[in-house]
C-alpha atoms as a PDB file:
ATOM      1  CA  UNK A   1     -15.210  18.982 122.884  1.00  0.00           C
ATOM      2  CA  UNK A   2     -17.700  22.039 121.482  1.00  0.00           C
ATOM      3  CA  UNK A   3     -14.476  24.240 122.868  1.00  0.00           C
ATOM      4  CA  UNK A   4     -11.833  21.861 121.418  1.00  0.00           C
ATOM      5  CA  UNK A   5     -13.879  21.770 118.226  1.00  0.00           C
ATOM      6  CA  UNK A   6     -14.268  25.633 117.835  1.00  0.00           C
ATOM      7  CA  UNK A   7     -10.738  26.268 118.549  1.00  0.00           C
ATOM      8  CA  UNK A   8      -9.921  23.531 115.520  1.00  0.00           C
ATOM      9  CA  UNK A   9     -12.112  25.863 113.028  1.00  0.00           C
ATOM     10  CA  UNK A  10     -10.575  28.995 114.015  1.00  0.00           C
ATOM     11  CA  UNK A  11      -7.246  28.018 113.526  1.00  0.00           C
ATOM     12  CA  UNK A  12      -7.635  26.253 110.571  1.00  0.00           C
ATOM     13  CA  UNK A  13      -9.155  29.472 108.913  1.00  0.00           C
ATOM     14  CA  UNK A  14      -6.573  31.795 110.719  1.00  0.00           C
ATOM     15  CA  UNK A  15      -3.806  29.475 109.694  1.00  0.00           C
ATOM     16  CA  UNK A  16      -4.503  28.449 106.174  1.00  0.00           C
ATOM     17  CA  UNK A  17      -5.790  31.192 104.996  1.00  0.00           C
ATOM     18  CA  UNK A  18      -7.913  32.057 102.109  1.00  0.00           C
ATOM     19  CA  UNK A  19      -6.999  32.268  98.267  1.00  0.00           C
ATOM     20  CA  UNK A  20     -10.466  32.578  96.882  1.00  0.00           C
ATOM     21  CA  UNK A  21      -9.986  35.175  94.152  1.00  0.00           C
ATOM     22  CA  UNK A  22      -6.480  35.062  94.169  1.00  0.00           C
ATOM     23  CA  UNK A  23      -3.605  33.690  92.709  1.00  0.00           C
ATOM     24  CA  UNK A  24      -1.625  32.260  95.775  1.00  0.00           C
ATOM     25  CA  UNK A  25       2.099  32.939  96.631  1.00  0.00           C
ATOM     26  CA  UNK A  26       4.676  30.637  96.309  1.00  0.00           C
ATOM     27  CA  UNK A  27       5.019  28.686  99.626  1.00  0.00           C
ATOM     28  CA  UNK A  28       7.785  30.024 101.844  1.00  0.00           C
ATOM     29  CA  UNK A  29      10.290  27.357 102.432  1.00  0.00           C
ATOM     30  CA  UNK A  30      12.062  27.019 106.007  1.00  0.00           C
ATOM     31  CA  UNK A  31      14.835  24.862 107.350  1.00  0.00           C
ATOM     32  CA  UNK A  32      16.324  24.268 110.580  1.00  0.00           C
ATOM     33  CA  UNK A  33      19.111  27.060 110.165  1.00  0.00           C
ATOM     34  CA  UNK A  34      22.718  27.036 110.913  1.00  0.00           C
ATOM     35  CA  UNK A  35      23.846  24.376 113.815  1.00  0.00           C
ATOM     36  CA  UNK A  36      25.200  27.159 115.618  1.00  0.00           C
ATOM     37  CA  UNK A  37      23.963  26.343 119.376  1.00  0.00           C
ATOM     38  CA  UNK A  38      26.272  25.118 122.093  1.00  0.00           C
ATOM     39  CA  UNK A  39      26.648  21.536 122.660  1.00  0.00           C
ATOM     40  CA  UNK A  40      27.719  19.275 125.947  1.00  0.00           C
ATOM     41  CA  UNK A  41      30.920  18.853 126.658  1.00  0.00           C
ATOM     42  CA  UNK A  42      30.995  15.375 126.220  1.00  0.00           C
ATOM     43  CA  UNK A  43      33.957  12.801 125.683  1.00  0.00           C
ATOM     44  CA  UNK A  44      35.340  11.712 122.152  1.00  0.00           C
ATOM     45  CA  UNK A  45      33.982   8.129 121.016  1.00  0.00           C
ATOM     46  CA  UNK A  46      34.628   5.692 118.387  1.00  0.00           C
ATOM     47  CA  UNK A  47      32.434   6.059 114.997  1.00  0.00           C
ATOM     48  CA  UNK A  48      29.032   4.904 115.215  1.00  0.00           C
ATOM     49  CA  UNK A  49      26.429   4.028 112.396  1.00  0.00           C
ATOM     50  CA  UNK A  50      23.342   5.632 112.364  1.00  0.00           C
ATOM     51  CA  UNK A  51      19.892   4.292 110.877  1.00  0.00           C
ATOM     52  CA  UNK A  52      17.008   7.083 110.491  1.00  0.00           C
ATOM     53  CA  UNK A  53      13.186   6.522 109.975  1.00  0.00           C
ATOM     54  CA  UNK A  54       9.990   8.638 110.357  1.00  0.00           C
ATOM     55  CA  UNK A  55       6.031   8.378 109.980  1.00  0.00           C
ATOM     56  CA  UNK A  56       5.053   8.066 106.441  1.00  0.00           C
ATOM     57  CA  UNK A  57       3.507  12.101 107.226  1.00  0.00           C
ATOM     58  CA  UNK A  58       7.037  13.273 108.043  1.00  0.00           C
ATOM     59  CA  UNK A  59       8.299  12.051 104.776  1.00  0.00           C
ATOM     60  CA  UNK A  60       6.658  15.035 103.027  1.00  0.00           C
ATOM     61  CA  UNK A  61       7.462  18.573 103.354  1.00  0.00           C
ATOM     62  CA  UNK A  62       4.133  20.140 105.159  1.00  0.00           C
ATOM     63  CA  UNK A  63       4.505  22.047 107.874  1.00  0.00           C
ATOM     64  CA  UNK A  64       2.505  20.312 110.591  1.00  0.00           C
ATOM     65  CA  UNK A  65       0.443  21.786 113.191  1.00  0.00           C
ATOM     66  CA  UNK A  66      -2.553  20.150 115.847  1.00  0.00           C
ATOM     67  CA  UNK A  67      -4.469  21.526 118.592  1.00  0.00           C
ATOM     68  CA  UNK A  68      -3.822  19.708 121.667  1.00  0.00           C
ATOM     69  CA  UNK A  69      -4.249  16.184 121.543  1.00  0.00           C
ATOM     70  CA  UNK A  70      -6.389  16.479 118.626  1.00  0.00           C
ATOM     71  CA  UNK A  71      -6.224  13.396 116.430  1.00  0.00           C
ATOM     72  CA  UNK A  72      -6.810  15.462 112.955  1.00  0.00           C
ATOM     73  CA  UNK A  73      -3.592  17.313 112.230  1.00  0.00           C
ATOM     74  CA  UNK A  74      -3.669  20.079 109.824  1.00  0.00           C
ATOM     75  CA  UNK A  75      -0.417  21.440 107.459  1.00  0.00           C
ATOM     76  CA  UNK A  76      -0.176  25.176 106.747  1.00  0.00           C
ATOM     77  CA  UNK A  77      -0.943  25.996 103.274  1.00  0.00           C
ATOM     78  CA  UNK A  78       1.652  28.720 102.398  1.00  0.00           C
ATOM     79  CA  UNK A  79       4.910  26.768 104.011  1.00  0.00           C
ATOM     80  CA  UNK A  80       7.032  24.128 103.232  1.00  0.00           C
ATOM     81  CA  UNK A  81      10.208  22.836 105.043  1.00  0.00           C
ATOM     82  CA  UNK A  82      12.738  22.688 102.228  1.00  0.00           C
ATOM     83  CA  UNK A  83      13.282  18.838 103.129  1.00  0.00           C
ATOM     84  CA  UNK A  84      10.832  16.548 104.425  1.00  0.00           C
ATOM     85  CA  UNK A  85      11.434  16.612 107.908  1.00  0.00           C
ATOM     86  CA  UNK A  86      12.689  13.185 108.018  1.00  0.00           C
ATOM     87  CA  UNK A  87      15.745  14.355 106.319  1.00  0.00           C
ATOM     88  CA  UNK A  88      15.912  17.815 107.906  1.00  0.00           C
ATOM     89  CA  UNK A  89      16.264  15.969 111.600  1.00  0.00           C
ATOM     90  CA  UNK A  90      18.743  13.137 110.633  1.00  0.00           C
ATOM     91  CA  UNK A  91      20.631  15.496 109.211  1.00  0.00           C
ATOM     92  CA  UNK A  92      20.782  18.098 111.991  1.00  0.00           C
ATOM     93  CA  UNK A  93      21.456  15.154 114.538  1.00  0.00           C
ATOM     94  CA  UNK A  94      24.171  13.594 112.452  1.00  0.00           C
ATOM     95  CA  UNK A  95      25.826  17.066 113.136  1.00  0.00           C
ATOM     96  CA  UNK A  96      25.465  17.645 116.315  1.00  0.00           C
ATOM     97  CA  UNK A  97      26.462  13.937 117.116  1.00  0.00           C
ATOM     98  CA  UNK A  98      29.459  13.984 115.243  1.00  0.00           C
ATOM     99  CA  UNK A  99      31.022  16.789 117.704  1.00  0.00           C
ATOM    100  CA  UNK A 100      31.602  13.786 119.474  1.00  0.00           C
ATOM    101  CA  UNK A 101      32.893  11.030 116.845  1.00  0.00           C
ATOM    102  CA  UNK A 102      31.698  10.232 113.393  1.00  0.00           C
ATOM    103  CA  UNK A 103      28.737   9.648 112.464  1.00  0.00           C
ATOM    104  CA  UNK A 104      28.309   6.723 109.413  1.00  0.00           C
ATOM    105  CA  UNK A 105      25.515   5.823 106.997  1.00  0.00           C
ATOM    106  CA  UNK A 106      26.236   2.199 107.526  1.00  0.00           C
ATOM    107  CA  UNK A 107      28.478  -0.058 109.515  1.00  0.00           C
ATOM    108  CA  UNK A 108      32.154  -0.785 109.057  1.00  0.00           C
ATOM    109  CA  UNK A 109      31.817  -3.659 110.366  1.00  0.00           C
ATOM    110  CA  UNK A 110      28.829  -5.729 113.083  1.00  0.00           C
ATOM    111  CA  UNK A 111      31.279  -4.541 115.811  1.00  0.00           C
ATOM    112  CA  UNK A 112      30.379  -1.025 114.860  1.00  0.00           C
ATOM    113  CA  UNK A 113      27.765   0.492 117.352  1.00  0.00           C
ATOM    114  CA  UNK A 114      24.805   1.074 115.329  1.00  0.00           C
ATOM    115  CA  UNK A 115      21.954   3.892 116.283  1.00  0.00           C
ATOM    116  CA  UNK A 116      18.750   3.528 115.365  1.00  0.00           C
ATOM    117  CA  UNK A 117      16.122   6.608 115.549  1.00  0.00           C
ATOM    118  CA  UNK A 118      12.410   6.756 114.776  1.00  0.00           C
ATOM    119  CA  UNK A 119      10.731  10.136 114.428  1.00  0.00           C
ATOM    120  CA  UNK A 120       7.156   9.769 115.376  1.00  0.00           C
ATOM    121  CA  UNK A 121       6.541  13.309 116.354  1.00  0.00           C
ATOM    122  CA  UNK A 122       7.488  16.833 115.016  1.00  0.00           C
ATOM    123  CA  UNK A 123       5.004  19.938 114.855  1.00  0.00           C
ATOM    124  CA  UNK A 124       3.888  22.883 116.271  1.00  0.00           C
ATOM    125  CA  UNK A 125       0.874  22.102 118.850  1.00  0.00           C
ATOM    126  CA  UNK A 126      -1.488  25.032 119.936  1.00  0.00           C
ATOM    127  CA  UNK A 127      -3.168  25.369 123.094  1.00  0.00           C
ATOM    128  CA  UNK A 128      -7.004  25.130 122.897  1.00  0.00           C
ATOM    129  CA  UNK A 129      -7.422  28.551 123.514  1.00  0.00           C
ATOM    130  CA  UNK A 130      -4.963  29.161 120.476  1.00  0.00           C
ATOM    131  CA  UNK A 131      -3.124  31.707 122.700  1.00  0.00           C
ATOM    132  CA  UNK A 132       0.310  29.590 123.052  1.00  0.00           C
ATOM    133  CA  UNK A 133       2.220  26.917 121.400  1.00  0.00           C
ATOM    134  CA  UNK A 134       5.210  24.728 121.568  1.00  0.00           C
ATOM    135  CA  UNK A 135       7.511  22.631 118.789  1.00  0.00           C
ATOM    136  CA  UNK A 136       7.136  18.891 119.966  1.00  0.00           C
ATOM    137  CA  UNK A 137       9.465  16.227 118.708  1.00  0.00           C
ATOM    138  CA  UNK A 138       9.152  12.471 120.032  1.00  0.00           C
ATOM    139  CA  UNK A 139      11.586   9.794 118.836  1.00  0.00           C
ATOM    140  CA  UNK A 140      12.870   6.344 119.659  1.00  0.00           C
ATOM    141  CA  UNK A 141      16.837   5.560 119.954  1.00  0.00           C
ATOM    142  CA  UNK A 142      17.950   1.969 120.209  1.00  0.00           C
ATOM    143  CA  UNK A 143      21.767   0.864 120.139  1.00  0.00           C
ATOM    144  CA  UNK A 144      22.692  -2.030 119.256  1.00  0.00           C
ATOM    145  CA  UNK A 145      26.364  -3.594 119.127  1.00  0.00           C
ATOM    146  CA  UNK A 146      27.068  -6.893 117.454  1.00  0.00           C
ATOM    147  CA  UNK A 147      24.171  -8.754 117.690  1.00  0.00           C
ATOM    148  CA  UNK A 148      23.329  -7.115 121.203  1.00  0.00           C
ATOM    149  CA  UNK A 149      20.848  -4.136 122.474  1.00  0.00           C
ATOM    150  CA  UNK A 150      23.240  -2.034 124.478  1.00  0.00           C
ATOM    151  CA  UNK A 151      20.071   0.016 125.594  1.00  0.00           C
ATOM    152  CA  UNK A 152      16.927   2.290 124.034  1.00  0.00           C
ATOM    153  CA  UNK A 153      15.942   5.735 124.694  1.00  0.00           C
ATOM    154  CA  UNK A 154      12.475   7.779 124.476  1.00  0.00           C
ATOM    155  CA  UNK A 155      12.983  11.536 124.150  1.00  0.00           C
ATOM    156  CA  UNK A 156      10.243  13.840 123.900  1.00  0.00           C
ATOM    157  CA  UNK A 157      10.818  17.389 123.534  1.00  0.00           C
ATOM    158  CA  UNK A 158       8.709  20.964 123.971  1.00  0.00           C
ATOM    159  CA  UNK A 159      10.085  24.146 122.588  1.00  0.00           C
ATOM    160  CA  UNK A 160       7.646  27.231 123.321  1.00  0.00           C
ATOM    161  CA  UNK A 161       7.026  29.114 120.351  1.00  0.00           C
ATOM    162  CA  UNK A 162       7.868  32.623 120.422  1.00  0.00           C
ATOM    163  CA  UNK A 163       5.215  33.796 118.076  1.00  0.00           C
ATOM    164  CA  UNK A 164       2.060  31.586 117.213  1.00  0.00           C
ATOM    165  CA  UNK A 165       1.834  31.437 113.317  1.00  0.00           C
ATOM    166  CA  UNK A 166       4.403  28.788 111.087  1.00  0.00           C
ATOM    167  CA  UNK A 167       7.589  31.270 111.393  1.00  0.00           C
ATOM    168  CA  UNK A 168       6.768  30.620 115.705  1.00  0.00           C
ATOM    169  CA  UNK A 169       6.537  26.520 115.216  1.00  0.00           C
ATOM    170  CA  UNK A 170       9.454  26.772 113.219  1.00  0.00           C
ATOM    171  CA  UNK A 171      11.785  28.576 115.509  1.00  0.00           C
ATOM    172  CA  UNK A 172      10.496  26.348 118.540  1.00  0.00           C
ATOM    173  CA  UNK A 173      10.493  23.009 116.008  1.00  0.00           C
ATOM    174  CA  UNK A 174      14.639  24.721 115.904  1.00  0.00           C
ATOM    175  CA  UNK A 175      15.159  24.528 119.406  1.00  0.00           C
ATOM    176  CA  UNK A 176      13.628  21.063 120.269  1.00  0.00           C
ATOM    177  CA  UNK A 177      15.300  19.470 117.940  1.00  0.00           C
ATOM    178  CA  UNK A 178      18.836  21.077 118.519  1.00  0.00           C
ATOM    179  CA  UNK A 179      18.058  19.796 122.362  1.00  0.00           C
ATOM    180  CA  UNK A 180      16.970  16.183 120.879  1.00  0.00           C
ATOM    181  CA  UNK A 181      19.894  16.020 119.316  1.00  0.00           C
ATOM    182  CA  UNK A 182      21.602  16.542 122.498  1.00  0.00           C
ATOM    183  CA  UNK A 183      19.590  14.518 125.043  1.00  0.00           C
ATOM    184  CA  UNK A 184      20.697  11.304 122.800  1.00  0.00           C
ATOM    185  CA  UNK A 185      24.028  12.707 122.481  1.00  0.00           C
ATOM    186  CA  UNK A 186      24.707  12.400 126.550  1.00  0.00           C
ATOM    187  CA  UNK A 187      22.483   8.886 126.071  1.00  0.00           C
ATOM    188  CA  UNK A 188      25.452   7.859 124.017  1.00  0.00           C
ATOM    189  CA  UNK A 189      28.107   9.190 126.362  1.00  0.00           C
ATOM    190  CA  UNK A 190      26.690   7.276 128.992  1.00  0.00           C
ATOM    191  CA  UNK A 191      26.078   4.099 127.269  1.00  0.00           C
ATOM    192  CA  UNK A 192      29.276   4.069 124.915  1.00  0.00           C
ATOM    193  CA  UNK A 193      32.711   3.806 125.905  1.00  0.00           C
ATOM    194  CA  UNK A 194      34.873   6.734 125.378  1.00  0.00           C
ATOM    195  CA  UNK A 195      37.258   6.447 122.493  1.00  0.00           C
ATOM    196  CA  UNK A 196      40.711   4.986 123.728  1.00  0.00           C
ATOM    197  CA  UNK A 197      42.313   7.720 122.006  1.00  0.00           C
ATOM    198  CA  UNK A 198      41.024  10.599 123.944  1.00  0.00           C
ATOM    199  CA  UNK A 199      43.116   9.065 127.433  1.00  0.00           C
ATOM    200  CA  UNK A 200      38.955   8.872 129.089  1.00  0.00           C
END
């Protein structure tokens, strides 16, 4: 714990920095980028409606970082995502989903397939020694058609960070959540039916 404890301090110091004496920098502001990575090959379906909710601390726009498992997690002081990251993820797997068939804010109709996501997890976490770290995103799918569950899906994901300061978590934060968006994207695949249209 002493170890655990120490690296905590170090980063926090390292991380946060110090303004004392100075007048502080505006905050750089980061998004996920361009959705420019591949995505499966996956067969056409019908529209779908999708329903997006986070932790109330991903509803802000703090970069978050932890140590480990630690249960105290800190935000960077000079960097903001330019959306809370609730918004930044819905929006960046609305995207990649809709390669596949639309993606709605609400249902046509209760015959519509309708996806529900939770975002419990997304931040950078450091190794104790504070040499390595990794983007982690954790969310909950459930699909429900009608008045029936069709299914539910957990999907936790680690990036590696290539660099280990906020620019590092970002690019990894990227990554995972470009290959969340995926993972539930072949979850649908299997658990839809393709679209009539396509001939599948």
């Amino acid at each position: 714990m002493t170890k655990m404890r120490s690296a905590v301090l170090l980063l926090t110091l390292a991380l946060a920095g110090c303004g004392i004496g100075r007048v502080p920098a505006p905050p750089m502001v980061f998004d996920l980028g361009l959705d420019a990575a591949p995505v499966p090959v996956l067969p056409a379906r019908e529209p779908i409606a999708m329903v997006f909710q986070a932790v109330p601390s991903l509803s802000d726009t703090s970069v978050i970082w932890r140590v480990g498992d630690s249960a105290a997690p800190k935000a960077y002081a000079t960097y903001r995502w330019a959306s809370a990251p609730t918004e930044l993820v819905r929006q960046r797997i609305a995207d990649r989903l809709s390669r596949q068939g639309p993606v709605l804010n609400e249902r046509v109709s209760l015959q519509t397939p309708q996806l529900q996501v939770f975002l419990s997890q997304f931040e950078q976490v450091f190794a104790a020694d504070g040499q390595s770290s990794e983007g982690r995103i954790l969310m909950q799918a459930v699909l429900v058609e009608g008045r029936s569950v069709l299914g539910q899906k957990r999907i936790a994901v680690q990036a590696p960070a290539p660099t280990q300061d906020a620019a590092g978590g970002v690019a990894a934060l990227r990554q995972a959540s470009d290959a969340a968006a995926d993972q539930l994207a072949e979850w649908l695949a299997a658990t839809l039916k393709p679209s009539p249209r396509t001939g599948g």
